[in-house]
N, C-alpha and C. Protein backbone atom coordinates (compact mmCIF):
# COMPACT_ATOMS: atom_id res chain seq x y z
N UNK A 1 5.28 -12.01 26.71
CA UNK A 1 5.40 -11.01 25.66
C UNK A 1 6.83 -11.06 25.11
N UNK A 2 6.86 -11.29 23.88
CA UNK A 2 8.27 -11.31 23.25
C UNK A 2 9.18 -9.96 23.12
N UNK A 3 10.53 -9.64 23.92
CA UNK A 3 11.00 -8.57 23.73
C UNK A 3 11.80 -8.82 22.52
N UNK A 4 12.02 -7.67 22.11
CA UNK A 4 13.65 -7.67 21.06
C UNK A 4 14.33 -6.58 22.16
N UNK A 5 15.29 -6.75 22.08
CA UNK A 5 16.66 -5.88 22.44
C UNK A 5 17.73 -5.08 21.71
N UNK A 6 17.35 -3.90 21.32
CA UNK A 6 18.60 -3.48 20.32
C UNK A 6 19.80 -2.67 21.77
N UNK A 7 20.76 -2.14 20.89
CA UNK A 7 21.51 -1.47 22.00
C UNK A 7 20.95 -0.34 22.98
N UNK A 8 20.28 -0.05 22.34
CA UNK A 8 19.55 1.26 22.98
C UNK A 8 18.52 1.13 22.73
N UNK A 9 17.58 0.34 22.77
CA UNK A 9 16.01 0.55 22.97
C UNK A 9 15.49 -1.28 23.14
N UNK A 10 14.35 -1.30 23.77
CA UNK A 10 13.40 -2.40 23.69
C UNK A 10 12.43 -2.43 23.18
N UNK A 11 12.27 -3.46 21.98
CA UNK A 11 11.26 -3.01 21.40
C UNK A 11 9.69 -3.86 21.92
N UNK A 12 8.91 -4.06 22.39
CA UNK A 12 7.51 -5.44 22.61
C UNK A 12 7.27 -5.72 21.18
N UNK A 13 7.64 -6.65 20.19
CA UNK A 13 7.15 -7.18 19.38
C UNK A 13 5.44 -7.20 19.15
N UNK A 14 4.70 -8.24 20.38
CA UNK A 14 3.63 -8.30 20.52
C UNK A 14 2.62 -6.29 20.38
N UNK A 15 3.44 -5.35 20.89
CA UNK A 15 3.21 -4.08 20.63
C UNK A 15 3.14 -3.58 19.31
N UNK A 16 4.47 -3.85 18.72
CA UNK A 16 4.53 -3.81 17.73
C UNK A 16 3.14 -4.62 16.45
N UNK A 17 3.17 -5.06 16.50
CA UNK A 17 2.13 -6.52 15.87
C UNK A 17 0.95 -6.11 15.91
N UNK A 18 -0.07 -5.77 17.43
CA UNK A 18 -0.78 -5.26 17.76
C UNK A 18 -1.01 -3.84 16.80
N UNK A 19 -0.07 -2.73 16.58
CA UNK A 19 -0.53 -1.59 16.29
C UNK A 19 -0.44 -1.70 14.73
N UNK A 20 0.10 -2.67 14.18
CA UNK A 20 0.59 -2.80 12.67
C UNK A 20 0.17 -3.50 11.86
N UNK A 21 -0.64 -4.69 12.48
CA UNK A 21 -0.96 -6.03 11.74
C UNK A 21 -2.32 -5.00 10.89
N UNK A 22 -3.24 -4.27 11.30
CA UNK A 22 -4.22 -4.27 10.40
C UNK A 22 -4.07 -3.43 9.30
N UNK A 23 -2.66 -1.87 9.30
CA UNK A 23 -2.73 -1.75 8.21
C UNK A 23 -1.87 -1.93 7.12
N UNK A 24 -0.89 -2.73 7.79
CA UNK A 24 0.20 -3.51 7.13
C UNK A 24 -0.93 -4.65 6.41
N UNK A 25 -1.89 -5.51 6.28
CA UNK A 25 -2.11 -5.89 6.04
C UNK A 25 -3.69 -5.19 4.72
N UNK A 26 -4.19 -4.39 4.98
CA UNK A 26 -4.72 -3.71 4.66
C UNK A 26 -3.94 -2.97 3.49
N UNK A 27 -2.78 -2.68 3.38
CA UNK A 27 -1.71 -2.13 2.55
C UNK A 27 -1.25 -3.29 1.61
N UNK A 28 -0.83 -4.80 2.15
CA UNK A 28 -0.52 -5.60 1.35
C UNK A 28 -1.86 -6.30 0.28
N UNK A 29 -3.17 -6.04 1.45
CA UNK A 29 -3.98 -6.56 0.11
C UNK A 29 -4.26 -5.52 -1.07
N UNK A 30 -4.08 -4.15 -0.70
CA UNK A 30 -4.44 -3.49 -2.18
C UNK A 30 -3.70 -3.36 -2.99
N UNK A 31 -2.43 -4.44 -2.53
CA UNK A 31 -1.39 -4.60 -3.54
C UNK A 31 -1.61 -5.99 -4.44
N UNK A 32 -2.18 -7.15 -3.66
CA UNK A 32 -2.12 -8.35 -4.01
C UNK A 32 -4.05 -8.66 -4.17
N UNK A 33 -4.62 -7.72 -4.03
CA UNK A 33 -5.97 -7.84 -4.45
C UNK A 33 -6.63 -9.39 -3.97
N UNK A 34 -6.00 -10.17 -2.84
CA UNK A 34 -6.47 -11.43 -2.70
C UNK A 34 -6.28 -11.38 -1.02
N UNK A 35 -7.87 -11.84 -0.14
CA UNK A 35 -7.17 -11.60 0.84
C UNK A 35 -6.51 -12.79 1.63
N UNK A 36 -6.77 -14.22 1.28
CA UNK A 36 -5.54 -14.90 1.93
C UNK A 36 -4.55 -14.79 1.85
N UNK A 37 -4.01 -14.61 0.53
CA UNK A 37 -2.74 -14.27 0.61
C UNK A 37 -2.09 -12.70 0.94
N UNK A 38 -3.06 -11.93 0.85
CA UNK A 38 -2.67 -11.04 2.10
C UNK A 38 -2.32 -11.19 3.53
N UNK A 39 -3.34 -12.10 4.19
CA UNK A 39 -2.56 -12.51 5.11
C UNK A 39 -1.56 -13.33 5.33
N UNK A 40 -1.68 -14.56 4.50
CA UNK A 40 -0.06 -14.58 4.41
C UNK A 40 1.25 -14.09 4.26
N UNK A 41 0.96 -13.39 3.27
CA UNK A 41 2.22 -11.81 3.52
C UNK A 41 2.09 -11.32 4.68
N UNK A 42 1.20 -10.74 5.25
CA UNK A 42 1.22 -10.30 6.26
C UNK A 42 2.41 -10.63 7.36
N UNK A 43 1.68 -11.75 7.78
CA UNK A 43 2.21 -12.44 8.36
C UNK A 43 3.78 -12.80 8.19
N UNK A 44 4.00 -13.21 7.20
CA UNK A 44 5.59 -13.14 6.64
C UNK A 44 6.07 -12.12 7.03
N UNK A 45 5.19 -10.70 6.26
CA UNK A 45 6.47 -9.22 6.88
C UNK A 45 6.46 -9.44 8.23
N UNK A 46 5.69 -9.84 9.39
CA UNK A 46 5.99 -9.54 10.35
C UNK A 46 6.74 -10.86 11.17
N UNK A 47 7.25 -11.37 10.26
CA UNK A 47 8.19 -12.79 10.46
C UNK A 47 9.50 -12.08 10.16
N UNK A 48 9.50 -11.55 9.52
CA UNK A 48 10.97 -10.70 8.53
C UNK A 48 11.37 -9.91 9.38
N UNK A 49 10.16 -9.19 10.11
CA UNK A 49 10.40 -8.00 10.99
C UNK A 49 11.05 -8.84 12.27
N UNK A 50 9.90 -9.66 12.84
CA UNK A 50 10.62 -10.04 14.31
C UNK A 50 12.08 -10.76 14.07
N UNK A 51 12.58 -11.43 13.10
CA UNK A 51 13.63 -11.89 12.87
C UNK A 51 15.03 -10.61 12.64
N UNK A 52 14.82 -9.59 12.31
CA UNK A 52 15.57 -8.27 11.32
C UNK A 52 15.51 -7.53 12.41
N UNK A 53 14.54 -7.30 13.50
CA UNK A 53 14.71 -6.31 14.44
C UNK A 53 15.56 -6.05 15.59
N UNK A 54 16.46 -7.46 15.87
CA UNK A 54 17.13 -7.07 16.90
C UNK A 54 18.53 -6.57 16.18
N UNK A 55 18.46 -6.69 15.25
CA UNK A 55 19.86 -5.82 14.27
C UNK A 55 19.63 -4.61 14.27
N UNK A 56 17.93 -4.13 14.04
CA UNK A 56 18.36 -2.31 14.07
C UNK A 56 18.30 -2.03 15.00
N UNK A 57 18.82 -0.45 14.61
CA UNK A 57 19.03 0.45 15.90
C UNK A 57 18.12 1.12 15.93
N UNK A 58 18.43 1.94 17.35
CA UNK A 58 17.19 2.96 18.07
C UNK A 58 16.34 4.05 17.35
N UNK A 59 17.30 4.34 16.11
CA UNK A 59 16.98 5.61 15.64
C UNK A 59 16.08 4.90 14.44
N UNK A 60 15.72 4.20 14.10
CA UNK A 60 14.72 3.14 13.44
C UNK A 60 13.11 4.03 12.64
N UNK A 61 12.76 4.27 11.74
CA UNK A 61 11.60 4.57 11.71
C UNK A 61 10.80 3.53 11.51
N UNK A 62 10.01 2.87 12.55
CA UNK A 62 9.78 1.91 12.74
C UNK A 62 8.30 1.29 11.52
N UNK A 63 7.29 2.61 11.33
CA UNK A 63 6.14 2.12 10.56
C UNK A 63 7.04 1.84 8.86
N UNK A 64 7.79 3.27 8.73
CA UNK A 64 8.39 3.17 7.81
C UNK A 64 9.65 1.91 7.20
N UNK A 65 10.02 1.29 7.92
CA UNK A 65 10.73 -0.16 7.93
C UNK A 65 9.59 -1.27 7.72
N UNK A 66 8.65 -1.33 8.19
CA UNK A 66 7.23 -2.38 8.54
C UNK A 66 7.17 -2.20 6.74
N UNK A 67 6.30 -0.96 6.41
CA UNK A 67 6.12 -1.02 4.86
C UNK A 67 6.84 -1.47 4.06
N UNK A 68 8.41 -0.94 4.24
CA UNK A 68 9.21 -1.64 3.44
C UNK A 68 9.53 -2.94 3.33
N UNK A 69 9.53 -3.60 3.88
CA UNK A 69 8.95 -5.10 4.66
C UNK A 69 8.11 -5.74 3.56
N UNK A 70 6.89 -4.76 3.74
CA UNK A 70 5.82 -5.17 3.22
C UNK A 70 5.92 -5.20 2.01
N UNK A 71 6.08 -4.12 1.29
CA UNK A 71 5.88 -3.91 0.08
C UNK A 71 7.05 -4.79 -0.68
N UNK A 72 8.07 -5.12 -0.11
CA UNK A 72 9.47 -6.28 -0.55
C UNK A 72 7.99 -7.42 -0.87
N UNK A 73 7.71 -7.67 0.00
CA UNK A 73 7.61 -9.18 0.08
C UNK A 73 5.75 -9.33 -0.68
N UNK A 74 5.45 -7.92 -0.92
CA UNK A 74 4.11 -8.00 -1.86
C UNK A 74 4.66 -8.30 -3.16
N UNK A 75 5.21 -7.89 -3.90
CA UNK A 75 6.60 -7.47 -4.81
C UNK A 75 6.95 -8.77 -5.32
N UNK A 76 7.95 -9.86 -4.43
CA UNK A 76 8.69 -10.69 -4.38
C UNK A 76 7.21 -11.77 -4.82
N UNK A 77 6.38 -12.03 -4.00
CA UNK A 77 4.83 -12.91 -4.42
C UNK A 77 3.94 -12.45 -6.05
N UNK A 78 3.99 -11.87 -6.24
CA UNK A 78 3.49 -10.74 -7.53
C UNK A 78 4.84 -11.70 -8.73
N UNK A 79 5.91 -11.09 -8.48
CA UNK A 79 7.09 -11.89 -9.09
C UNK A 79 6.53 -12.99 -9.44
N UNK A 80 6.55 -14.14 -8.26
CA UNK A 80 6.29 -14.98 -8.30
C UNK A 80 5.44 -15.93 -9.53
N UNK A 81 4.29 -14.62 -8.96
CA UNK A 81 2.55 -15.27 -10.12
C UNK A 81 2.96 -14.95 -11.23
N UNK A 82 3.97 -14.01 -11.68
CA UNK A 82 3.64 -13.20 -12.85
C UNK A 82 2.40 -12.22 -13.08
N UNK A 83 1.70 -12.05 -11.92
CA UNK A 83 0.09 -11.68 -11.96
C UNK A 83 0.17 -10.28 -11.19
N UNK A 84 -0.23 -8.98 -11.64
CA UNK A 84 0.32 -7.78 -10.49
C UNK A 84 -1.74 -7.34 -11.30
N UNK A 85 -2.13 -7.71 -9.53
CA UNK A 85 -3.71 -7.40 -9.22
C UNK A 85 -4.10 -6.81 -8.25
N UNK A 86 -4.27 -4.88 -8.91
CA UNK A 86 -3.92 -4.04 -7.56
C UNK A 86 -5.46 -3.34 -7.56
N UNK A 87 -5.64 -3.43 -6.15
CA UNK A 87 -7.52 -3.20 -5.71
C UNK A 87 -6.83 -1.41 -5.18
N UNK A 88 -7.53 -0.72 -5.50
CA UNK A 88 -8.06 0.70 -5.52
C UNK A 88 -7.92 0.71 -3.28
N UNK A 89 -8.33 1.78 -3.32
CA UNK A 89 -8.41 2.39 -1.60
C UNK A 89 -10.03 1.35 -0.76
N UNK A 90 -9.50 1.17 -0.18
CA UNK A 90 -10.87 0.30 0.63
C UNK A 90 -12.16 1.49 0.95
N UNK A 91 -11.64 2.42 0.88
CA UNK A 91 -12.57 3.59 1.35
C UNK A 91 -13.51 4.02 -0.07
N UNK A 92 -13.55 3.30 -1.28
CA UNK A 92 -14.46 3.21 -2.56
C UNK A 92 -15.50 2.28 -2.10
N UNK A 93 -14.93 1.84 -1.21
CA UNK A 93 -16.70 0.33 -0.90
C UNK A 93 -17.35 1.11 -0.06
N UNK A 94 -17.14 2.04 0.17
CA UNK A 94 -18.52 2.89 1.22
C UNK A 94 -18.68 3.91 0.33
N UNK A 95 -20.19 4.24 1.01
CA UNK A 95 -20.86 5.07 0.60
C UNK A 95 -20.61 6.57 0.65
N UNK A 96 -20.92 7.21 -0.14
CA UNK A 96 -19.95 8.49 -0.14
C UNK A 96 -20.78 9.65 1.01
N UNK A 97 -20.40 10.89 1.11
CA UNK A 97 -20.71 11.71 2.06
C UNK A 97 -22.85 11.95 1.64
N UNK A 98 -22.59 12.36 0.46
CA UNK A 98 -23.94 12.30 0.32
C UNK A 98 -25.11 11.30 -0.42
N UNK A 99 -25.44 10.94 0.53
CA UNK A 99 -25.53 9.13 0.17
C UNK A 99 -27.21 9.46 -0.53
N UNK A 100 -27.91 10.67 0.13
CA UNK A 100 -29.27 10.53 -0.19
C UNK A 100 -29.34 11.33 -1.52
N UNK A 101 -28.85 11.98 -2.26
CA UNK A 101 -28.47 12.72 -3.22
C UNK A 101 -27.80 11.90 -4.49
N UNK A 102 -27.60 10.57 -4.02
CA UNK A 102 -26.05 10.22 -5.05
C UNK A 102 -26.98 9.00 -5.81
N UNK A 103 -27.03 8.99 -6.88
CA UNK A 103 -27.41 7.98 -7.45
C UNK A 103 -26.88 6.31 -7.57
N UNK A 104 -26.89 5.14 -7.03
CA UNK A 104 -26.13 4.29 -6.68
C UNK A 104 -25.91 3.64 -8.14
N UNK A 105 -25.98 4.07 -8.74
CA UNK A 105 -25.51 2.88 -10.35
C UNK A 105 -24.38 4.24 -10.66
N UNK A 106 -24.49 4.99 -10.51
CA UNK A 106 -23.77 6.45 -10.53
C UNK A 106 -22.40 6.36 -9.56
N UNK A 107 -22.47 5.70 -8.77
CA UNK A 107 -21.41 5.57 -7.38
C UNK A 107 -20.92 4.12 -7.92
N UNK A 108 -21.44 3.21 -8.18
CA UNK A 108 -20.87 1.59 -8.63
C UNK A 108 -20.17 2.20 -9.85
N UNK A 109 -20.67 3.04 -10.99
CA UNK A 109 -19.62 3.18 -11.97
C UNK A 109 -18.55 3.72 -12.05
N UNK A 110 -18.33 5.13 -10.87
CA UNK A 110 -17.33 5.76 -10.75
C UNK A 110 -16.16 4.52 -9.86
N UNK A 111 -16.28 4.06 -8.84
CA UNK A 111 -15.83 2.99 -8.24
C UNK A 111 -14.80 1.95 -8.85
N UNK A 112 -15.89 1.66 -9.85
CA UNK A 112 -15.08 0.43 -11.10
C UNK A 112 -14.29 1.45 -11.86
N UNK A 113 -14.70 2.40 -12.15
CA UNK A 113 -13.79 3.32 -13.40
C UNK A 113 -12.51 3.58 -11.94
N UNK A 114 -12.69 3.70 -11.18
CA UNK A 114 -11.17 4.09 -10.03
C UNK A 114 -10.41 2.96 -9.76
N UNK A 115 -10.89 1.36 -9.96
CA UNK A 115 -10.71 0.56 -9.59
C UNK A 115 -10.15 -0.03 -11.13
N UNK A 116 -10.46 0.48 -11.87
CA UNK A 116 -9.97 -0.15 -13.23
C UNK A 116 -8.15 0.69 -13.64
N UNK A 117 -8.76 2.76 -13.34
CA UNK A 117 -7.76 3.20 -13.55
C UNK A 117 -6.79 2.46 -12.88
N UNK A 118 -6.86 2.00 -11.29
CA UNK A 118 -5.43 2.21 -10.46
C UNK A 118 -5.09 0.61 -10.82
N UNK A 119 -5.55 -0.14 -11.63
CA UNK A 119 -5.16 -1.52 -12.04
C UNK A 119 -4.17 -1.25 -12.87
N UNK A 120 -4.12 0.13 -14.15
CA UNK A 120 -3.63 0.11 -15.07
C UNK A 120 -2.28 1.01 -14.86
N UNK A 121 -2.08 1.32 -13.69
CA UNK A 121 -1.22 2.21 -13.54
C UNK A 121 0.05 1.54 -13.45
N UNK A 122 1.27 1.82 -13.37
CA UNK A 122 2.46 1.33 -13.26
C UNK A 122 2.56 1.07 -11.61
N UNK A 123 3.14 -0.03 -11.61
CA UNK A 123 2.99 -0.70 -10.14
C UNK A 123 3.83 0.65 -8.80
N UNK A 124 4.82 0.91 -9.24
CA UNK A 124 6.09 1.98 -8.39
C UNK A 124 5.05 3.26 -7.99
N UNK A 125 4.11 3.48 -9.10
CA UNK A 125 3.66 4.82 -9.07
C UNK A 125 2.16 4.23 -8.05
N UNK A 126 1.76 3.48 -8.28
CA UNK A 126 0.41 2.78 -7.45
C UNK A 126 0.75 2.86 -6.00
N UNK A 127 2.39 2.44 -5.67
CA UNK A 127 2.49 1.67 -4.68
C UNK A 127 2.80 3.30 -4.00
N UNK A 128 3.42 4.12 -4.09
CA UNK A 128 3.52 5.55 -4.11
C UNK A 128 2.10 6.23 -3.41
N UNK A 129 1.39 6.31 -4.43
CA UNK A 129 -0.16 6.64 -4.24
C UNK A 129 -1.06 6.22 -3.03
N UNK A 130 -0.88 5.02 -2.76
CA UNK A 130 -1.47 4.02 -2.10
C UNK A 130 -1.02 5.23 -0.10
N UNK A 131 0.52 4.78 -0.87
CA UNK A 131 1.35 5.12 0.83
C UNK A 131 1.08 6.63 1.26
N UNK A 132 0.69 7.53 0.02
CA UNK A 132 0.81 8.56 0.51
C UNK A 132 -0.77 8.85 0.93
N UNK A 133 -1.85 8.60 -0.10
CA UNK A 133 -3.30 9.24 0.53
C UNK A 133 -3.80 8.30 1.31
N UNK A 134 -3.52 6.69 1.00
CA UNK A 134 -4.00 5.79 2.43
C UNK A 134 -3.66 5.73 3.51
N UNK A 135 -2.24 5.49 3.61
CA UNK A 135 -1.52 5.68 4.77
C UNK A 135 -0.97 6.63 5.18
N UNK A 136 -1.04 8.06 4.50
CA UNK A 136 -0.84 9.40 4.67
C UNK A 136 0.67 9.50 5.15
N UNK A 137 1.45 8.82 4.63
CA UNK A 137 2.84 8.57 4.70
C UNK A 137 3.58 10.12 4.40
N UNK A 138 4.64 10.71 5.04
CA UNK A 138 5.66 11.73 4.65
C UNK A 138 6.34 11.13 3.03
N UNK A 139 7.13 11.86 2.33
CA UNK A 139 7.81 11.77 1.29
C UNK A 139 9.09 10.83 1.88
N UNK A 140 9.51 11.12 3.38
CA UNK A 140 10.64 10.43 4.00
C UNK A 140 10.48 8.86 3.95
N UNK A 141 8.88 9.09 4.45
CA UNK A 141 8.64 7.42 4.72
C UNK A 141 8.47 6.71 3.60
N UNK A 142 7.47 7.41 2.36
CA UNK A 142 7.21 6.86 1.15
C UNK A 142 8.61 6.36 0.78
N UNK A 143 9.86 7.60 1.07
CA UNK A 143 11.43 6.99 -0.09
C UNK A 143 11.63 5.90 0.53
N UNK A 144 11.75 5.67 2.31
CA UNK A 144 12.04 4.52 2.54
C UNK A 144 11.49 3.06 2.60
N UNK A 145 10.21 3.35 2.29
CA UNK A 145 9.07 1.72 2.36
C UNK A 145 9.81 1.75 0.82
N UNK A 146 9.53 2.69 -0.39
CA UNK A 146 9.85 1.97 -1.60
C UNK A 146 11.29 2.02 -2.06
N UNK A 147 12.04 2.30 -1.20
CA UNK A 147 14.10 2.64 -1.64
C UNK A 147 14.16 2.88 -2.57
N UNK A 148 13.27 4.65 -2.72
CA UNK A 148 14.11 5.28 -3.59
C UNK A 148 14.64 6.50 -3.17
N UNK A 149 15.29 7.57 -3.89
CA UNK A 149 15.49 8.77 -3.02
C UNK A 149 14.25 9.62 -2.79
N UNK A 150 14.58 10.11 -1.30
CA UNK A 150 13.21 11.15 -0.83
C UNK A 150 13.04 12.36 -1.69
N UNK A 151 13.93 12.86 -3.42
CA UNK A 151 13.52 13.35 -4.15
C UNK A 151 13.40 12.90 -5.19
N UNK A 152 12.81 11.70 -5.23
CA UNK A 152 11.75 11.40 -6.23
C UNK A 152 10.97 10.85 -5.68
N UNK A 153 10.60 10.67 -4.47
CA UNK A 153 8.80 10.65 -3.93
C UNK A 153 8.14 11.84 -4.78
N UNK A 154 8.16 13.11 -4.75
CA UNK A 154 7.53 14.14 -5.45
C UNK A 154 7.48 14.06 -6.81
N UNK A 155 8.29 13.36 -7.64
CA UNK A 155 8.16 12.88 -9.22
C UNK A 155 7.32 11.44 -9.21
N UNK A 156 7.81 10.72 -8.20
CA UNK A 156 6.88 9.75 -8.49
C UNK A 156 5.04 9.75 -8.10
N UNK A 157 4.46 10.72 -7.17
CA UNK A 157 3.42 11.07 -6.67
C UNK A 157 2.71 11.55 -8.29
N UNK A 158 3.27 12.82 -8.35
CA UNK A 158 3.29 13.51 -9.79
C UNK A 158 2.69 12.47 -10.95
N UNK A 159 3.58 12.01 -11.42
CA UNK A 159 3.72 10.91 -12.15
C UNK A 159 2.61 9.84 -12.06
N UNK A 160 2.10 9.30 -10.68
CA UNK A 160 1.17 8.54 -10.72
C UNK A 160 -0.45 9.55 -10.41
N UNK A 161 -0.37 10.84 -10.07
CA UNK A 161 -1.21 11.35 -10.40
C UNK A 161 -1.88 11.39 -11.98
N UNK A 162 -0.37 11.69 -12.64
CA UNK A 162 -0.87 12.17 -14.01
C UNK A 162 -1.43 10.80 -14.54
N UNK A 163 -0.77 9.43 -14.16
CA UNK A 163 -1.30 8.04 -14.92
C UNK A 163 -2.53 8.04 -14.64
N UNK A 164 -3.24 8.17 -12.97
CA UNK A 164 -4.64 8.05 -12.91
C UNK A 164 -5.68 8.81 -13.86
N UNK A 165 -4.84 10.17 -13.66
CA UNK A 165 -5.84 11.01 -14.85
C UNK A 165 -6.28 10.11 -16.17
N UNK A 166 -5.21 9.82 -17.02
CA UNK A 166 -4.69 9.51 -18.14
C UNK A 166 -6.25 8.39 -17.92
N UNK A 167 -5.24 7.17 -17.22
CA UNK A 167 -6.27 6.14 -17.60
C UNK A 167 -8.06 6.22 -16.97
N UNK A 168 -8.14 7.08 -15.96
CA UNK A 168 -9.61 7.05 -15.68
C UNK A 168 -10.51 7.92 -16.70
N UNK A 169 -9.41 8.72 -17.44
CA UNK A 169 -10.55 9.83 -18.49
C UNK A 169 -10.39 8.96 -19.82
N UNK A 170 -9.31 7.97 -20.09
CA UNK A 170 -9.68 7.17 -21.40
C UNK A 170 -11.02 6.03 -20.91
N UNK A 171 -11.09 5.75 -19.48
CA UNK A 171 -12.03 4.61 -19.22
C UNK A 171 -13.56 5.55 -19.75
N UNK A 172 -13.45 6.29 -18.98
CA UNK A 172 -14.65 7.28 -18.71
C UNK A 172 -15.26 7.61 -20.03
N UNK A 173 -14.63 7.77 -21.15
CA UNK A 173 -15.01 8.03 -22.70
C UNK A 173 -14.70 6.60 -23.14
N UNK A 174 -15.15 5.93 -22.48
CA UNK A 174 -15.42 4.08 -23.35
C UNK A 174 -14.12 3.67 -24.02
N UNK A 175 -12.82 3.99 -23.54
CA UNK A 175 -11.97 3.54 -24.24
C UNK A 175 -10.97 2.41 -23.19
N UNK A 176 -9.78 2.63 -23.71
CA UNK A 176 -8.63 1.94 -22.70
C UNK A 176 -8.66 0.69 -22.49
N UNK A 177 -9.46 -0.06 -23.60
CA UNK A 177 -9.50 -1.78 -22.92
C UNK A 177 -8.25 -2.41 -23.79
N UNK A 178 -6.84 -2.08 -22.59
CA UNK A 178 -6.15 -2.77 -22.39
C UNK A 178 -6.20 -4.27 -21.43
């Protein structure tokens, strides 16, 4: 089992890895909408991480460093393509609470209309959104996965609330084909 050593703490990498790989990775594909190269990122942040970790210290927020990680190096690949192809919450591919009640061409359209809005949204405010209702992230952790200040997590939440509105009620009345 691979240790790291900071001054004051040990960290198990392999521990680490274990508790992180699925939604660190799960997080990078609804950024990069592709899943090999999700795992390749993946994998990278947690190359970045085991390499970067014996520099920090104890007082570390450790999931909150992982994201930031992540979201660098979703970011930095996106750059890359020129191509920013962002998939909606994984929790739209299931079936909703009342499944015998719900009409399924009724559930496929709302889906695509959520999956279209959060395409059109500004990437900062997506990536925001994502951390806070998927990964149910604090405002602390959101400022630090995306480095900005922990008072504008609450403008930026805001903000990408109001974009979803915006673009899912222009989809919804047949418009918005940007």
């Amino acid at each position: 089992m691979a240790r790291v050593e900071t001054k004051e703490n040990a960290w198990s990498f392999d521990q680490i890895y274990d508790e992180y790989k699925t939604p660190i990775y799960n997080y990078v594909y609804h950024l990069v909408g592709d899943r090999e190269q999700a795992d390749d990122l993946t994998q990278d942040t947690f190359l970045k991480a085991f390499r970067a970790l014996p520099k920090m210290d104890a007082n570390l927020k450790l999931s909150a460093w992982l994201y930031r990680i992540a979201t660098n190096t979703a970011y930095d690949a996106l750059r890359r393509r020129k191509l920013i192809a962002w998939l909606p919450w994984q929790d739209l591919d299931h079936e909703p609470a009342d499944v015998e009640g719900a009409d399924p061409q009724e559930i496929y359209g709302t889906t695509e209309l959520v999956r279209a809005a959060l395409h059109r949204m500004p990437q900062q405010y997506r990536a925001a959104l994502l951390l806070y209702t998927q990964e149910g992230f604090s405002y602390s952790e959101i400022a630090q996965a995306l480095d900005i200040a922990e008072s504008g997590v609450k403008m930026y939440l805001s903000r990408a609330r109001q974009s979803f509105r915006e673009h899912y009620r222009a989809l919804e009345q047949g418009g918005g084909n940007k």
